[in-house]
PDB file of N, CA and C in Angstrom:
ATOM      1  N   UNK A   1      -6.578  14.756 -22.105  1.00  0.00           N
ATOM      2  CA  UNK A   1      -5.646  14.738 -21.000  1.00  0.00           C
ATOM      3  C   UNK A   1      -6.376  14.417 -19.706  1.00  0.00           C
ATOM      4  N   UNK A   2      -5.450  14.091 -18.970  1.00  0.00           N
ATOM      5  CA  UNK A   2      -6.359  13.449 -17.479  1.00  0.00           C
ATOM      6  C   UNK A   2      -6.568  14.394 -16.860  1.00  0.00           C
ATOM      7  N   UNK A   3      -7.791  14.548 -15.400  1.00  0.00           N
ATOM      8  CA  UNK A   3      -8.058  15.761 -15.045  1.00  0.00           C
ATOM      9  C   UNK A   3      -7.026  15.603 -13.756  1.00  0.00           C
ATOM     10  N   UNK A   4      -6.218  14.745 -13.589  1.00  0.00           N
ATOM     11  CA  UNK A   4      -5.448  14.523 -12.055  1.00  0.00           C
ATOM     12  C   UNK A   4      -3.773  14.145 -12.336  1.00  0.00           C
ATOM     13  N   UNK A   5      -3.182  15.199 -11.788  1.00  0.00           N
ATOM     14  CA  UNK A   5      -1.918  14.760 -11.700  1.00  0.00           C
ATOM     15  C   UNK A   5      -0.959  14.446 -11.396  1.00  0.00           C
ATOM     16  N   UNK A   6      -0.323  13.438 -10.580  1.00  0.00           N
ATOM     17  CA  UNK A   6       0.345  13.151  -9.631  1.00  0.00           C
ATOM     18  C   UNK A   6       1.777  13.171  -9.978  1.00  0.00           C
ATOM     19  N   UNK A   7       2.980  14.154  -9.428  1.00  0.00           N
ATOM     20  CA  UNK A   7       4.259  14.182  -9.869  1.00  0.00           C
ATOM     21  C   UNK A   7       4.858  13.822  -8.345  1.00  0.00           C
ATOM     22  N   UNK A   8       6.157  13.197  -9.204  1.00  0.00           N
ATOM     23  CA  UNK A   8       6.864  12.694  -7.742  1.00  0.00           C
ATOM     24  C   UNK A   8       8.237  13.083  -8.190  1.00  0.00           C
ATOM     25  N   UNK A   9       9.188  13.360  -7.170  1.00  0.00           N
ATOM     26  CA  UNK A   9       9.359  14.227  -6.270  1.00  0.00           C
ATOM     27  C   UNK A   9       9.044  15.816  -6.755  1.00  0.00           C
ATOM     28  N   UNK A  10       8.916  15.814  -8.198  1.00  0.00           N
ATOM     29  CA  UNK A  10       8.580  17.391  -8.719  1.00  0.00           C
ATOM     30  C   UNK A  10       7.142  18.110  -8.456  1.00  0.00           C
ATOM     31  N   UNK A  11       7.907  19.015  -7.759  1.00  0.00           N
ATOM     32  CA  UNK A  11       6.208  20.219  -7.734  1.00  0.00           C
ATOM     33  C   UNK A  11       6.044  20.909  -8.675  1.00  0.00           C
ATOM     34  N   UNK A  12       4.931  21.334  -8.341  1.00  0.00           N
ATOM     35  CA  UNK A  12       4.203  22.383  -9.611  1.00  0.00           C
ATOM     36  C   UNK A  12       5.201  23.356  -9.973  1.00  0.00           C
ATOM     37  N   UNK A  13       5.021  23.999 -11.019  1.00  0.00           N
ATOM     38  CA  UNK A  13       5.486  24.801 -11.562  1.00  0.00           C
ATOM     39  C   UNK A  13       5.430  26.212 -10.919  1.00  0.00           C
ATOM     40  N   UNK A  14       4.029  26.168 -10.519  1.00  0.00           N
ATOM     41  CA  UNK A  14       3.442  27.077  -9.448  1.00  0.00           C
ATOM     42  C   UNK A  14       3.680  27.715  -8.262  1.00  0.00           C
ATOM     43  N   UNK A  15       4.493  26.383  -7.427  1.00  0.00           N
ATOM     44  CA  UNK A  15       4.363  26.799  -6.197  1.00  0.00           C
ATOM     45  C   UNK A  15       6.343  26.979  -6.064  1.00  0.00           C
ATOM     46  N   UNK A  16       7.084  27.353  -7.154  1.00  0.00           N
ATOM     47  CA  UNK A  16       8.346  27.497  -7.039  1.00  0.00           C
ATOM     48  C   UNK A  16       9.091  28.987  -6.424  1.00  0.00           C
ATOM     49  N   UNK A  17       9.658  29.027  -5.438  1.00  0.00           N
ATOM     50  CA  UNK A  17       9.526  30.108  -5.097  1.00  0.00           C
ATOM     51  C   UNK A  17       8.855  30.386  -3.835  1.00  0.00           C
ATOM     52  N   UNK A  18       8.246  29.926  -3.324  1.00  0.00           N
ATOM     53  CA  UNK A  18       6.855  29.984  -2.443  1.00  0.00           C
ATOM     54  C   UNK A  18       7.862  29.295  -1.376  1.00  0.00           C
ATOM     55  N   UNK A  19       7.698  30.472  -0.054  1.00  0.00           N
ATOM     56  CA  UNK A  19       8.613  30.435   1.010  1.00  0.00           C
ATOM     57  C   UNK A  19       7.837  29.239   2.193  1.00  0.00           C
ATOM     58  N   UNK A  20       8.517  28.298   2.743  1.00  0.00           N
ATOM     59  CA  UNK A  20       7.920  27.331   3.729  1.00  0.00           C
ATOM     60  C   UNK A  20       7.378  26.105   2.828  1.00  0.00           C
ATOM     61  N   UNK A  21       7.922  25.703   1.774  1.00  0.00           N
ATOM     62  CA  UNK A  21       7.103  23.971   1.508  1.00  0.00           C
ATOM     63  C   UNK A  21       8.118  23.140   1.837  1.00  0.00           C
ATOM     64  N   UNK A  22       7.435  22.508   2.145  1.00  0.00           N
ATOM     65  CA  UNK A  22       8.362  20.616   2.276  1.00  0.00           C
ATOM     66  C   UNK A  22       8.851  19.971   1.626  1.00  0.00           C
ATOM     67  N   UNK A  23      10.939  19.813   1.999  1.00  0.00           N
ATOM     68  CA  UNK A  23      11.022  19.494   0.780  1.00  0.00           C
ATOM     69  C   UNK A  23      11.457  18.104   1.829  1.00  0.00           C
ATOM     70  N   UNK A  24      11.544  16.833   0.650  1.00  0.00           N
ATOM     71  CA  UNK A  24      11.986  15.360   0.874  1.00  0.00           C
ATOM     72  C   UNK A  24      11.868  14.441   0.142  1.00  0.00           C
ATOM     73  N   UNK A  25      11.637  12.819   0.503  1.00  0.00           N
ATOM     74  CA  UNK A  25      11.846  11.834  -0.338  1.00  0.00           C
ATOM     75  C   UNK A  25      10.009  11.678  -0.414  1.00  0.00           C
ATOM     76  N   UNK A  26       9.737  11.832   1.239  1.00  0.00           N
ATOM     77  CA  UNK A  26       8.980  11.344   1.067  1.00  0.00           C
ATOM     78  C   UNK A  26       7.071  12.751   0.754  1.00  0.00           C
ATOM     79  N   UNK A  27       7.257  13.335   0.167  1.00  0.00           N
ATOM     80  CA  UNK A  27       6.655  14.706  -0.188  1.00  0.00           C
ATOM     81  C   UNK A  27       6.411  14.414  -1.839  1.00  0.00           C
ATOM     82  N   UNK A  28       5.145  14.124  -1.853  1.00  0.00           N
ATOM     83  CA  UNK A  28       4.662  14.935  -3.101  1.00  0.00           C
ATOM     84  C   UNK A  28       3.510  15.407  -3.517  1.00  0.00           C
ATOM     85  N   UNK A  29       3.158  15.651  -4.924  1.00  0.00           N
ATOM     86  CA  UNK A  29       2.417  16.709  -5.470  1.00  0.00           C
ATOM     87  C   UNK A  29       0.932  15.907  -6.284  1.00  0.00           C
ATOM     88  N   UNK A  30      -0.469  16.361  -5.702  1.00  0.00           N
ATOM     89  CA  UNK A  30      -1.462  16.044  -6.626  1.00  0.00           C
ATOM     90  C   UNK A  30      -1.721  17.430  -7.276  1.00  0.00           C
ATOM     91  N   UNK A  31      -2.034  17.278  -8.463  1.00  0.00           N
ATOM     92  CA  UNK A  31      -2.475  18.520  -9.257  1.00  0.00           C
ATOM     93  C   UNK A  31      -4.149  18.140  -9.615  1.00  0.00           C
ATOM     94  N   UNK A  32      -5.238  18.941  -9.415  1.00  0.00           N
ATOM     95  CA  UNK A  32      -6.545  19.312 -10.220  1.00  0.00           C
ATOM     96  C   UNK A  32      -6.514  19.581 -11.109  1.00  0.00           C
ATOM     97  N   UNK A  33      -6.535  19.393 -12.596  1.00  0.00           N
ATOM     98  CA  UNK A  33      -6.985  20.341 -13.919  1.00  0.00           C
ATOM     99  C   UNK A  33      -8.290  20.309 -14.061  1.00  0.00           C
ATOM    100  N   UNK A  34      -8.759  21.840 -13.710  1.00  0.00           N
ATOM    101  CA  UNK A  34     -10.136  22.290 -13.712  1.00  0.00           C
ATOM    102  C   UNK A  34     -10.423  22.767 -15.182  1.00  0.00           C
ATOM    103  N   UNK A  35     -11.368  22.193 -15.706  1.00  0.00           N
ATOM    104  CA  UNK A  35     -11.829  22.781 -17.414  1.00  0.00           C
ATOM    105  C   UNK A  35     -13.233  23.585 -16.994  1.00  0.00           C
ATOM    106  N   UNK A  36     -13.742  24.066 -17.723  1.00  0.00           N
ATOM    107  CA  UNK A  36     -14.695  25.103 -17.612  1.00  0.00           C
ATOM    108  C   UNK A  36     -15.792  24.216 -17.083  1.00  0.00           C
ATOM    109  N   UNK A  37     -16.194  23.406 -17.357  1.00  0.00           N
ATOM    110  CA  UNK A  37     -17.208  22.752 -17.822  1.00  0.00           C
ATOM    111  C   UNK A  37     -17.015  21.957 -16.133  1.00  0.00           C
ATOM    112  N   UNK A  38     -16.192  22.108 -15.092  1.00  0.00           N
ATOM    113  CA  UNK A  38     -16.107  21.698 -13.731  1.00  0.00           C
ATOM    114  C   UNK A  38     -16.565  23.186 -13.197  1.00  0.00           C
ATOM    115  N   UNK A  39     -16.602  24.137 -14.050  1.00  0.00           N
ATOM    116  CA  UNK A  39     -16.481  25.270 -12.990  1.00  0.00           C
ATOM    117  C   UNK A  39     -18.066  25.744 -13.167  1.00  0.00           C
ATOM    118  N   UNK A  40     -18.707  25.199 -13.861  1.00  0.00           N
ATOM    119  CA  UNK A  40     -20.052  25.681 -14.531  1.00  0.00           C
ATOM    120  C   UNK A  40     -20.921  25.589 -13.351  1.00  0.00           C
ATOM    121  N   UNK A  41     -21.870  26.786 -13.570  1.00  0.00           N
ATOM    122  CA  UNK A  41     -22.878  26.628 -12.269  1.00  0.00           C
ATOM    123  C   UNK A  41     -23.562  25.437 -11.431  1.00  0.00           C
ATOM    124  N   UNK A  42     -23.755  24.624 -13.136  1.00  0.00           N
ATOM    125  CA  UNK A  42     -24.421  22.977 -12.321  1.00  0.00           C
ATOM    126  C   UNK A  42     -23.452  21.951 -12.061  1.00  0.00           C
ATOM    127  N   UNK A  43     -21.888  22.294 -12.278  1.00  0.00           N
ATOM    128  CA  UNK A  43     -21.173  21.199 -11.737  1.00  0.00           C
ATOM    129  C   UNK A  43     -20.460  21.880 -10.633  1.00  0.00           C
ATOM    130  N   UNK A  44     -20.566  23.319 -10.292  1.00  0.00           N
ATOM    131  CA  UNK A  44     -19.450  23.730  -9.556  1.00  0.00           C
ATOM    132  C   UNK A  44     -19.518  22.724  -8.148  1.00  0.00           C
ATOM    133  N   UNK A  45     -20.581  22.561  -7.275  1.00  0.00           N
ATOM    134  CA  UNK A  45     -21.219  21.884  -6.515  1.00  0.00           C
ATOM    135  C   UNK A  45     -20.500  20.832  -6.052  1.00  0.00           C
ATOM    136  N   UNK A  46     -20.657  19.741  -6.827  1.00  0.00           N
ATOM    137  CA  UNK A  46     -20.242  18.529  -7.447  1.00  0.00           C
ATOM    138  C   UNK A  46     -18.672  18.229  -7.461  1.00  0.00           C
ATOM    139  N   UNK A  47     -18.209  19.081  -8.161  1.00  0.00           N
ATOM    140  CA  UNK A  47     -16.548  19.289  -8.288  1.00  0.00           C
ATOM    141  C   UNK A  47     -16.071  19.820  -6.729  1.00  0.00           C
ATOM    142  N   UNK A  48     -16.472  21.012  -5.834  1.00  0.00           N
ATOM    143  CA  UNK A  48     -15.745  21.319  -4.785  1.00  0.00           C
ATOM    144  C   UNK A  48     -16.211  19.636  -3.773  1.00  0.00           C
ATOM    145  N   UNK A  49     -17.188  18.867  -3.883  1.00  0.00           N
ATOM    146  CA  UNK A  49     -17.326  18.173  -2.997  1.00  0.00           C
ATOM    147  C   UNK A  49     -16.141  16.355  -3.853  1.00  0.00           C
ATOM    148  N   UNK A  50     -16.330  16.513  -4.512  1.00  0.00           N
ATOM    149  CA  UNK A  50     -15.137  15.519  -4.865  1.00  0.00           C
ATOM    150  C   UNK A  50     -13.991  16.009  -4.650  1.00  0.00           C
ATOM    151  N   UNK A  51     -13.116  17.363  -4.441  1.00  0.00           N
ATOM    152  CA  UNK A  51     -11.785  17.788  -4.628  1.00  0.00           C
ATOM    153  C   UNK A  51     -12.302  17.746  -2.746  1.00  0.00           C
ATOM    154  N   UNK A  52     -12.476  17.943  -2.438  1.00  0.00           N
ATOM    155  CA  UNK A  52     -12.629  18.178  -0.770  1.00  0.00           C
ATOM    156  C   UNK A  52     -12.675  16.789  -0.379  1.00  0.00           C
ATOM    157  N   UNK A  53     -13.163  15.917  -0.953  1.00  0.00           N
ATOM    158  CA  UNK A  53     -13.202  14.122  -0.458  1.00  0.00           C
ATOM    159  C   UNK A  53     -12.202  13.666  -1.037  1.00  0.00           C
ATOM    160  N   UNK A  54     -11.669  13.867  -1.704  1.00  0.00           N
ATOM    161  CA  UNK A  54     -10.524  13.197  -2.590  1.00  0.00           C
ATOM    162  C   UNK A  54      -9.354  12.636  -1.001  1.00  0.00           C
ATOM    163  N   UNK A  55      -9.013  13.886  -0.233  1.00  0.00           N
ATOM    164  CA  UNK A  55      -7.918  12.970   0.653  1.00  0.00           C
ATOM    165  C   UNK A  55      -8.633  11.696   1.542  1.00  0.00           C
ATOM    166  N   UNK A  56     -10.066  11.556   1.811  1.00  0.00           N
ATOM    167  CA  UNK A  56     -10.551  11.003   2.172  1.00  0.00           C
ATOM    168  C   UNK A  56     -10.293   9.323   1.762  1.00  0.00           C
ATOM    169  N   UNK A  57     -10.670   9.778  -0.165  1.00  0.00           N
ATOM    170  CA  UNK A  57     -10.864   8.518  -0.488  1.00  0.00           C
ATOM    171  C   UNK A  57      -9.083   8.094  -1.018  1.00  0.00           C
ATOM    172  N   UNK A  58      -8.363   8.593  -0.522  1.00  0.00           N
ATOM    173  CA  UNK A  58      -6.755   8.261  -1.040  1.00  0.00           C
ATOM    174  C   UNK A  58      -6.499   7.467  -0.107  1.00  0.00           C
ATOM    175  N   UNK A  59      -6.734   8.225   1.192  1.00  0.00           N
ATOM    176  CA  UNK A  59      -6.706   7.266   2.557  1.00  0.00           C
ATOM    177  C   UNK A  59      -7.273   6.257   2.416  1.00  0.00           C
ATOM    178  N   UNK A  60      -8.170   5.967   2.627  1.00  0.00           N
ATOM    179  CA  UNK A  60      -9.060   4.805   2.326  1.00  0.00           C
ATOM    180  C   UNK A  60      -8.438   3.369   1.616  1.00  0.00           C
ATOM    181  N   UNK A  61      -7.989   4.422   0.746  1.00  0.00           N
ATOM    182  CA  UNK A  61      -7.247   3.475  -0.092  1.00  0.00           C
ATOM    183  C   UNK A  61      -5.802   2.926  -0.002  1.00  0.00           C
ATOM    184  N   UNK A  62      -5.212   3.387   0.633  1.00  0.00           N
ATOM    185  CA  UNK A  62      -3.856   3.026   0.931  1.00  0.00           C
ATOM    186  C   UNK A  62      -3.835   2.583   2.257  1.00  0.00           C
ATOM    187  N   UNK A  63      -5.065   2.769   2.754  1.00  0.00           N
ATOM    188  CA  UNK A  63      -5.462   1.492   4.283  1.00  0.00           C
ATOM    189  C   UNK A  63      -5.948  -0.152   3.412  1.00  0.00           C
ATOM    190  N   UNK A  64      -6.615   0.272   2.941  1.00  0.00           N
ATOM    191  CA  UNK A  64      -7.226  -1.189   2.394  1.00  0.00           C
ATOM    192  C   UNK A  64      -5.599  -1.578   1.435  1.00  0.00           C
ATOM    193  N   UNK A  65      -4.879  -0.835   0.684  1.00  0.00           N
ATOM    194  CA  UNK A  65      -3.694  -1.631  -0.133  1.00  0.00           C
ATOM    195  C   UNK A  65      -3.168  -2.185   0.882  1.00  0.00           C
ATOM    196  N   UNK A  66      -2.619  -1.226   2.137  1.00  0.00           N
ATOM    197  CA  UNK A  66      -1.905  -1.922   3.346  1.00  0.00           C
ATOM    198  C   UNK A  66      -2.751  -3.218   3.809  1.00  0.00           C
ATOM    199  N   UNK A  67      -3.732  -3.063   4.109  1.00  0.00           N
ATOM    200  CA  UNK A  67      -4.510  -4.424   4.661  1.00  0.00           C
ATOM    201  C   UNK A  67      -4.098  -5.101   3.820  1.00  0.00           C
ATOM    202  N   UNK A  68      -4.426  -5.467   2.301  1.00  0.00           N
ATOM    203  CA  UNK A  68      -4.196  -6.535   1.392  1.00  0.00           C
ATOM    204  C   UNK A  68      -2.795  -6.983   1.461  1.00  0.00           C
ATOM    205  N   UNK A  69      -2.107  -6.119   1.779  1.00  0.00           N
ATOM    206  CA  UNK A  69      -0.167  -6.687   1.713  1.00  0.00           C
ATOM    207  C   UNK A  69      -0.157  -7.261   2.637  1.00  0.00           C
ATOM    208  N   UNK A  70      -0.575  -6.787   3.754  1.00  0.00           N
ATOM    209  CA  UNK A  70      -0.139  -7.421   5.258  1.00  0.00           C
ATOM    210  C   UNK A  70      -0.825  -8.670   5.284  1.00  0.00           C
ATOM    211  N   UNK A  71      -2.418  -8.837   5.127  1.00  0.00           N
ATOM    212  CA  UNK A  71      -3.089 -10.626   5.004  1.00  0.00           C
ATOM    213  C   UNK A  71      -2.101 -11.606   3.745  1.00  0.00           C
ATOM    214  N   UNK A  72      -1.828 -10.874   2.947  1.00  0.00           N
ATOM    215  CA  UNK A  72      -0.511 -11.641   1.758  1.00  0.00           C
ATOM    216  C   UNK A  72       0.550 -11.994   2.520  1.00  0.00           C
ATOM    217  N   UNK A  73       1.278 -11.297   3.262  1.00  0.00           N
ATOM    218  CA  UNK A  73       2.487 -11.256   3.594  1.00  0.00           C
ATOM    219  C   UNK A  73       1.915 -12.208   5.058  1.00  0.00           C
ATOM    220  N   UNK A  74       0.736 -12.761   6.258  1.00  0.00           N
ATOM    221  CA  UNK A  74       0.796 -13.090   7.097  1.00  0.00           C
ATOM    222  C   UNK A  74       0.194 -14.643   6.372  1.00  0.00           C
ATOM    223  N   UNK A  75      -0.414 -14.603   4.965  1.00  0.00           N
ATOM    224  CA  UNK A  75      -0.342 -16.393   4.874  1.00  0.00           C
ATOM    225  C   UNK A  75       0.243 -16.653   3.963  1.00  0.00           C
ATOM    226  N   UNK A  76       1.518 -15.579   3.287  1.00  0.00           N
ATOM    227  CA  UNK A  76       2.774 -16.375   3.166  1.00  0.00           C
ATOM    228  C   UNK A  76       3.910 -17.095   4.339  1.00  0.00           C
ATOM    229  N   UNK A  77       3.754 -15.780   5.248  1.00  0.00           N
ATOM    230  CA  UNK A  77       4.600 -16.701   6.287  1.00  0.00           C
ATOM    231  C   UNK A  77       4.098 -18.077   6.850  1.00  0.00           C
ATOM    232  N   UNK A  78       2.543 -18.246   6.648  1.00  0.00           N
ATOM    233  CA  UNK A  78       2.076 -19.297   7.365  1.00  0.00           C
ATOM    234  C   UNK A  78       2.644 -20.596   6.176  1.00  0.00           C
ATOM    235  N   UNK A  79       2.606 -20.134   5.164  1.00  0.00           N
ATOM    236  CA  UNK A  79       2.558 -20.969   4.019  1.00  0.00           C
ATOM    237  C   UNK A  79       4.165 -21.845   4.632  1.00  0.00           C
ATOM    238  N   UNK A  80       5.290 -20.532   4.679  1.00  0.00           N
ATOM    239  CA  UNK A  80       6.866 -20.644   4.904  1.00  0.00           C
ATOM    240  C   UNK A  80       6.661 -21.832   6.359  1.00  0.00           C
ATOM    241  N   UNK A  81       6.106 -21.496   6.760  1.00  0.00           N
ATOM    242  CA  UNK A  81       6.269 -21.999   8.076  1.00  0.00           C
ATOM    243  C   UNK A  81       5.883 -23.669   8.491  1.00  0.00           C
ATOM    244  N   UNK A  82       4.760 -23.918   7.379  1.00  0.00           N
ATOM    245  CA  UNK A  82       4.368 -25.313   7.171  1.00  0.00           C
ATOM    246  C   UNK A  82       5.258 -25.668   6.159  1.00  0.00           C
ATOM    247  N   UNK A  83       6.083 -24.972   5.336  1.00  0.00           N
ATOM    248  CA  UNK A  83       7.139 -26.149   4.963  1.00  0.00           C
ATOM    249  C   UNK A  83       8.310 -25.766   5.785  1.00  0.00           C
ATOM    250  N   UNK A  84       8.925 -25.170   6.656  1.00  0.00           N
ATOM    251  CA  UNK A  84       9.882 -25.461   7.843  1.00  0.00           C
ATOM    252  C   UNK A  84       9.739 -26.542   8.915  1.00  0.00           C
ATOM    253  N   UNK A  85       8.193 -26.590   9.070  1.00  0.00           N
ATOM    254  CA  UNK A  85       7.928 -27.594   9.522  1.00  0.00           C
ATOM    255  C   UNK A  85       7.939 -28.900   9.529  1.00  0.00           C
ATOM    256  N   UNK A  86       7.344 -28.903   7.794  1.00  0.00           N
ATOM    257  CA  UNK A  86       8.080 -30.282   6.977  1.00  0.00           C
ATOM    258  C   UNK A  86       9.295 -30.639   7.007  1.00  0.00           C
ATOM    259  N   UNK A  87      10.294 -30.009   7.141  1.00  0.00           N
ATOM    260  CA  UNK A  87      11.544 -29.884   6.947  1.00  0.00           C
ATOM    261  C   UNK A  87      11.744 -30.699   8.061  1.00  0.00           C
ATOM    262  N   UNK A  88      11.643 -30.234   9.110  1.00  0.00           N
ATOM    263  CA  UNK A  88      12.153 -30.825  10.295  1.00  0.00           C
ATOM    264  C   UNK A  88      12.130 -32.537  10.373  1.00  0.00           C
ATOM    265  N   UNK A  89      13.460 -32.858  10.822  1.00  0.00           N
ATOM    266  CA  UNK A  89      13.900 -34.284  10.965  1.00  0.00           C
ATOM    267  C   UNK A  89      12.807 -34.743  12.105  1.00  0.00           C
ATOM    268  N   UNK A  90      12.409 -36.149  11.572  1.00  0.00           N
ATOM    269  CA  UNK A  90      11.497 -36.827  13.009  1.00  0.00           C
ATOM    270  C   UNK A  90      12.687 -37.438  13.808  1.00  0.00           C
ATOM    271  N   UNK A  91      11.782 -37.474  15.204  1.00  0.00           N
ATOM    272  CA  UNK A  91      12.659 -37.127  16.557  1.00  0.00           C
ATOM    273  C   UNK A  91      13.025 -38.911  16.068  1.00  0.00           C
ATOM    274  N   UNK A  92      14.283 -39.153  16.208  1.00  0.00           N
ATOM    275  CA  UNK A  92      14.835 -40.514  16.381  1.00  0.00           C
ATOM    276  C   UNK A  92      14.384 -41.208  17.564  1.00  0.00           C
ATOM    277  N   UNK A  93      13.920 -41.682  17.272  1.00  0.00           N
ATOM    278  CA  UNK A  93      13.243 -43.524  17.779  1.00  0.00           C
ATOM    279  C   UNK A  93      14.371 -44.882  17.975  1.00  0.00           C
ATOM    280  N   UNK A  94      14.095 -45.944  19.228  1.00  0.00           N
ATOM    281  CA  UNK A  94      15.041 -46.156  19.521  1.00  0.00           C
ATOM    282  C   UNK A  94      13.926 -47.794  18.514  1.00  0.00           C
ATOM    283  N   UNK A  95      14.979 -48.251  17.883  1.00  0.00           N
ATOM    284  CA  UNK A  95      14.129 -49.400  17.201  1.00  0.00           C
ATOM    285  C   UNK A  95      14.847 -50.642  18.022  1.00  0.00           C
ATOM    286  N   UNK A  96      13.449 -51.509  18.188  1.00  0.00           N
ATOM    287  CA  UNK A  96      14.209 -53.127  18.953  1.00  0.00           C
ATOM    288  C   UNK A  96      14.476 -53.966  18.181  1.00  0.00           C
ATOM    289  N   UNK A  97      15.663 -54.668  17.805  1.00  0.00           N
ATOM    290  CA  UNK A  97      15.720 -55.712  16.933  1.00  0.00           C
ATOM    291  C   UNK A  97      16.285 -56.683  17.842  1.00  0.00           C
ATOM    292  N   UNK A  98      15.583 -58.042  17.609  1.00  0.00           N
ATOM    293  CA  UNK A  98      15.576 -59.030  18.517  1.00  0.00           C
ATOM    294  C   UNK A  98      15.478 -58.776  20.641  1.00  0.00           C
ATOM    295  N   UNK A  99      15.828 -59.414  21.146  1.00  0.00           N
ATOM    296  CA  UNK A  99      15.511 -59.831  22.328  1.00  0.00           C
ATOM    297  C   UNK A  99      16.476 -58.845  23.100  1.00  0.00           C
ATOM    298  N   UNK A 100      16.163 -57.891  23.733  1.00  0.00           N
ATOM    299  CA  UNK A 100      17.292 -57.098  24.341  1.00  0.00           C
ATOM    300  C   UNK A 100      17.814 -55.970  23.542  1.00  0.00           C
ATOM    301  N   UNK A 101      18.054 -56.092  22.980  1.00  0.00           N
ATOM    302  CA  UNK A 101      18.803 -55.222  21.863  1.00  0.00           C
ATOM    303  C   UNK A 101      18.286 -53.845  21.493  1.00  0.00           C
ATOM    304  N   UNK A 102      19.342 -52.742  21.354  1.00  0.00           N
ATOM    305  CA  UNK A 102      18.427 -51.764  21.040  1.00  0.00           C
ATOM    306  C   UNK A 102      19.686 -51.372  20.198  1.00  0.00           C
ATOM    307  N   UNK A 103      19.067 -50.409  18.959  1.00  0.00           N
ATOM    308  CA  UNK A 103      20.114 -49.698  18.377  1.00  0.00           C
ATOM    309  C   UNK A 103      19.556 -48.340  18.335  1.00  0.00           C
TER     310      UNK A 103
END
């Protein structure tokens, strides 16, 4: 089983009951499953400094996903925009045929 668990919109089982949490759309739940073998003298260390960085590196990460959508989404519009451009009718020109004449 995985040691991380992410439920959406459902909370723990745990915290039901428990006066003051947030409820909404946009609210949810990471779970830790700690096995012994995280709690052991030579990993305890190790484990509190990854569960303590963890919001760190979530952030991190959902800055850089946002960056990647937004450079997608700013040279698609560029993409949209050079064929609107194409699109556009050339400006009519007055052509001379013969001596005087214009159409």
């Amino acid at each position: 089983s995985s040691g991380i668990n992410a439920e959406w919109p459902l909370r723990p089982g745990e915290l039901n009951g428990q006066p003051g949490l947030l409820r909404g759309d946009n609210i949810g739940y990471v779970t830790f499953v700690l096995f012994p073998r995280h709690t052991s003298p030579t990993n305890r260390d190790n484990t509190i400094n990854l569960i303590h960085q963890f919001r760190t590196y979530l952030h991190y990460h959902i800055k850089c996903s946002k960056a990647f959508l937004h450079s997608r989404m700013r040279s698609k519009t560029s993409e949209f925009l050079k064929v609107l451009n194409r699109a556009k009718p050339e400006a009519m020109t007055e052509k001379k045929f013969g001596v005087g004449k214009k159409f």
